[in-house]
N, C-alpha and C. Protein backbone atom coordinates (compact mmCIF):
# COMPACT_ATOMS: atom_id res chain seq x y z
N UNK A 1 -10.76 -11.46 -3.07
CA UNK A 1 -10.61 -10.12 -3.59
C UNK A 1 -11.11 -9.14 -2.53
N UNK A 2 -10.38 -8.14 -2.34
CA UNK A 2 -10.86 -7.08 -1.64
C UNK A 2 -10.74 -5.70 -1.97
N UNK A 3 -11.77 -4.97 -1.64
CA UNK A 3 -11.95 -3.85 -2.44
C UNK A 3 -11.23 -2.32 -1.71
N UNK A 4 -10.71 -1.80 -2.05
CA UNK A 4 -10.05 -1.12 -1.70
C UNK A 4 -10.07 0.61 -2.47
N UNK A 5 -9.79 1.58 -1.55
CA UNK A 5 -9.55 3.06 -2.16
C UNK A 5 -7.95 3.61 -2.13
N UNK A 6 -7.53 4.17 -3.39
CA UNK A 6 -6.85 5.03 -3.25
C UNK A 6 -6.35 5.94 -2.42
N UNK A 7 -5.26 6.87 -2.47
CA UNK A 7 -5.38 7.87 -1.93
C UNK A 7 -6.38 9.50 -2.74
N UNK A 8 -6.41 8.75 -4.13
CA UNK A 8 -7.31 9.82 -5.11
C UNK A 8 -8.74 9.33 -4.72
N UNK A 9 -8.98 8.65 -4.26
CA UNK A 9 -10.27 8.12 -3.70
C UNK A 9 -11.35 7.58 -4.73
N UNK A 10 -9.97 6.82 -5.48
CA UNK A 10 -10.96 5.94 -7.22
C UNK A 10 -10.56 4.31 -6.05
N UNK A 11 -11.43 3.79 -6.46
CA UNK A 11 -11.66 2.36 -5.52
C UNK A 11 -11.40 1.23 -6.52
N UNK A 12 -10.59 0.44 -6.20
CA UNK A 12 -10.07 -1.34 -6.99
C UNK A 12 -10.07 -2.40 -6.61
N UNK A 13 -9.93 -3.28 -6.98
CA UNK A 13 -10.36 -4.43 -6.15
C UNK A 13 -8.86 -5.39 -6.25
N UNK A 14 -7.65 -5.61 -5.34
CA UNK A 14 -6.99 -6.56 -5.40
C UNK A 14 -7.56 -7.86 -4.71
N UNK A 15 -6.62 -9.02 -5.85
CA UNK A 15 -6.80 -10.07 -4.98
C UNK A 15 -5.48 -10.39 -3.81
N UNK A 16 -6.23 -10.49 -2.60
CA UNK A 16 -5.30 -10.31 -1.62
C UNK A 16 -4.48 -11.52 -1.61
N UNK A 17 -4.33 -12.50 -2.13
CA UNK A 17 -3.30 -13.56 -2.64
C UNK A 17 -1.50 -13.25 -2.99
N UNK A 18 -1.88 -11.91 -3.27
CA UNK A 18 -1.03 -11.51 -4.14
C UNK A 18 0.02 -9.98 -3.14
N UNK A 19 -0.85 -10.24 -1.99
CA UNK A 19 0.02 -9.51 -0.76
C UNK A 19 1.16 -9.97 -0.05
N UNK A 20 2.24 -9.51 -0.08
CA UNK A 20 3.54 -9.96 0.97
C UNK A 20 3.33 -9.06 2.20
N UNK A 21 3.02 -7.80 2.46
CA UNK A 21 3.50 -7.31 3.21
C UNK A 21 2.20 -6.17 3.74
N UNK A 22 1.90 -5.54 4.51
CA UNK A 22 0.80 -4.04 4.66
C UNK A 22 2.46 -3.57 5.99
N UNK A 23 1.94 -2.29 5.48
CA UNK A 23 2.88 -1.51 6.75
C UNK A 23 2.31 -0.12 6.81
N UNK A 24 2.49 0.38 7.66
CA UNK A 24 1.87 1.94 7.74
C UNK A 24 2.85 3.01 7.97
N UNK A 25 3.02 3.85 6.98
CA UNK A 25 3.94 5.36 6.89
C UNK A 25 3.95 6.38 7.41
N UNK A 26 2.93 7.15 7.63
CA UNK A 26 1.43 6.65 8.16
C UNK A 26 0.66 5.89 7.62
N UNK A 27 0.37 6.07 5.84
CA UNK A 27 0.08 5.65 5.14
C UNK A 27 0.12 4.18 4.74
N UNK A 28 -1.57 3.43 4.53
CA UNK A 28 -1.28 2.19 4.22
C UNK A 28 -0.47 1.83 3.29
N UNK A 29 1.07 1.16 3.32
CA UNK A 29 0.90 0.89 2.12
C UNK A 29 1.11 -0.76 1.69
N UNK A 30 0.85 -1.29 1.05
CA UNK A 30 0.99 -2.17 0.15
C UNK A 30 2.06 -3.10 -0.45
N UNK A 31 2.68 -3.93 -0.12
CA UNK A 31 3.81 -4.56 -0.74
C UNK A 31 3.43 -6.02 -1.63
N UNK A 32 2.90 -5.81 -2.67
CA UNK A 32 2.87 -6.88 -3.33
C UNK A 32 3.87 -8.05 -3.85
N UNK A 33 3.30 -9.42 -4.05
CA UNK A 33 4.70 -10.52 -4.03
C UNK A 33 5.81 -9.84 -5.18
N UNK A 34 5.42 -9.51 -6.29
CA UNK A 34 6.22 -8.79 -7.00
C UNK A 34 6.80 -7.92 -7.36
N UNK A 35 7.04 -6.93 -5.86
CA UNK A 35 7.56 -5.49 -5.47
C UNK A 35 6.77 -4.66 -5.55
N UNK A 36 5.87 -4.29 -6.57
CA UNK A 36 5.19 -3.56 -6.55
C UNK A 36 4.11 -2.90 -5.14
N UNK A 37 4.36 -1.69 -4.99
CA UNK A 37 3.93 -0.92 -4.00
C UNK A 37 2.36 -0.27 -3.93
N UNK A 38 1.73 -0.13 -3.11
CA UNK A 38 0.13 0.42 -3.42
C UNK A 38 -0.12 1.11 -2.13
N UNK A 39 -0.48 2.60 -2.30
CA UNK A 39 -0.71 3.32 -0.99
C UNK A 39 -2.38 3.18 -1.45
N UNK A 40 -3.00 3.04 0.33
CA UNK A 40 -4.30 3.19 0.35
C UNK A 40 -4.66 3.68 1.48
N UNK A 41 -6.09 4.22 1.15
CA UNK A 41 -7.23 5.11 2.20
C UNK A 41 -6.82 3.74 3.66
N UNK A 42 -7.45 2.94 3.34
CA UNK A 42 -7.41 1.85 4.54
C UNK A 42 -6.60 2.08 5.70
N UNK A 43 -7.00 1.89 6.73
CA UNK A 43 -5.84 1.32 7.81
C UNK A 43 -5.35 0.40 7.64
N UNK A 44 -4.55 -0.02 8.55
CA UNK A 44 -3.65 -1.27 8.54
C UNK A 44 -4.31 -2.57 9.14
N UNK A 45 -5.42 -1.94 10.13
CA UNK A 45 -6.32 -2.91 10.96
C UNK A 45 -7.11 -2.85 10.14
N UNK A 46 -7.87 -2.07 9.34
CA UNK A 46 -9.01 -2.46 8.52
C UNK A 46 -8.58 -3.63 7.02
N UNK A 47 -7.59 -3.09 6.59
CA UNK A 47 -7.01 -3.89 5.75
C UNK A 47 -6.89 -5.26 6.04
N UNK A 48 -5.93 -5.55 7.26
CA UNK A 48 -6.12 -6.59 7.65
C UNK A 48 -7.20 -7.78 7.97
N UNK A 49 -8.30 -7.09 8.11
CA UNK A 49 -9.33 -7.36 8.37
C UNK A 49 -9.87 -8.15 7.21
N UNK A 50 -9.84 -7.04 6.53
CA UNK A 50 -10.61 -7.46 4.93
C UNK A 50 -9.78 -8.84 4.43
N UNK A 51 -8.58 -8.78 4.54
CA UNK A 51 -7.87 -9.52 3.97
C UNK A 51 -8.20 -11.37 4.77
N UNK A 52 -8.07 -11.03 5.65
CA UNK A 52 -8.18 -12.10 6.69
C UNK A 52 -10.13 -12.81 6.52
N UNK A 53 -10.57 -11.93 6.00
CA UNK A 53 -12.15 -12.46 5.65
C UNK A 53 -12.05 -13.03 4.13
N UNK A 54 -11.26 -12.43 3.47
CA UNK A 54 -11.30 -13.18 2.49
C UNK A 54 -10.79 -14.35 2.29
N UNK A 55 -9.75 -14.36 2.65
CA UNK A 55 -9.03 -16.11 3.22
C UNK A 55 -10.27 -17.14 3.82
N UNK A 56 -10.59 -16.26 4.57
CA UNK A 56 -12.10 -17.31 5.29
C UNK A 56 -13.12 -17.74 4.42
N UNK A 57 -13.30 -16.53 3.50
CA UNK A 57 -14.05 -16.72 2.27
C UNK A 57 -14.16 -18.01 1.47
N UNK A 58 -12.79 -18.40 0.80
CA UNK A 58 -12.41 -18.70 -0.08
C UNK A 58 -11.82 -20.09 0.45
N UNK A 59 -11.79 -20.23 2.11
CA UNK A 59 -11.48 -21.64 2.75
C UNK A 59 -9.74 -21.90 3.17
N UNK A 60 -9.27 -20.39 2.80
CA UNK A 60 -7.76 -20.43 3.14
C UNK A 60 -7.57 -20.41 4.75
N UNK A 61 -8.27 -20.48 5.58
CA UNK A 61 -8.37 -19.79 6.93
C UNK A 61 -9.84 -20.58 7.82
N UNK A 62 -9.93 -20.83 8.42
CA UNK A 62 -10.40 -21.39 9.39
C UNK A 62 -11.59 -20.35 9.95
N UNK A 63 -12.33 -20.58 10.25
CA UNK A 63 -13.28 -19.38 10.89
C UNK A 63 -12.99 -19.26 12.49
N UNK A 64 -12.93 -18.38 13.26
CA UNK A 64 -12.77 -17.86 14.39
C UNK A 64 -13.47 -18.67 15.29
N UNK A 65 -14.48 -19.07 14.86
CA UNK A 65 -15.87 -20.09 16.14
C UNK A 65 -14.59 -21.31 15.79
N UNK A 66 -14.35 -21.55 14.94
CA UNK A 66 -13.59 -23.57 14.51
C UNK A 66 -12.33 -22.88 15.31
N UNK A 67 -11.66 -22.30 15.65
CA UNK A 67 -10.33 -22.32 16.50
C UNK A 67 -10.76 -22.47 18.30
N UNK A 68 -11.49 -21.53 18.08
CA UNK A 68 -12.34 -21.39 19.34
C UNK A 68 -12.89 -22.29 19.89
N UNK A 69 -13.20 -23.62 19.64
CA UNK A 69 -13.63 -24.82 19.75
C UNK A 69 -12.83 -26.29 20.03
N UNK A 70 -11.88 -25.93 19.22
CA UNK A 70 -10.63 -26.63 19.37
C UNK A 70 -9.85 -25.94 20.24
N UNK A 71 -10.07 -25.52 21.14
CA UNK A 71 -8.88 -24.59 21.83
C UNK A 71 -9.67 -25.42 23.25
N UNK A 72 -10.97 -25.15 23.14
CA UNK A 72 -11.50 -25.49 24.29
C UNK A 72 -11.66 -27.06 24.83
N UNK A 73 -11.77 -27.90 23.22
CA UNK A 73 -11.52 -29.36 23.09
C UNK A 73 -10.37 -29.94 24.07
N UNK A 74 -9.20 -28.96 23.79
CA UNK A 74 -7.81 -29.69 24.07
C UNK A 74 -7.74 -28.71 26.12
């Protein structure tokens, strides 16, 4: 889950599972698996960010030191 602001600047928490797409308009916005659209405060790099820690979180994703290690292995 990651927590996120509006553009009204009321804050929610999606679970990022449930993301297909981020693109910027300028505006972040949001493409969820089921069309549904979500503009937010976030950047596109911060978003990403968040999103990509939560995967790590939760064991979907590998931590940055474990690639980094195996890179150097081979």
């Amino acid at each position: 889950m990651v927590e996120l602001t509006k553009l009204n600047d009321h804050t929610f928490t999606l679970n990022a599972l449930y993301i297909e797409q981020i693109q910027a308009f300028p505006d972040t916005t949001i493409t969820l698996i089921n069309g549904k659209k979500i503009v937010v405060k976030e950047s596109e790099e911060i978003l990403t960010e968040l999103v990509s820690e939560f995967y790590k979180k939760i064991g979907l994703a590998p931590s940055l030191s474990s690639i980094n290690t195996k890179k150097k292995e081979e």
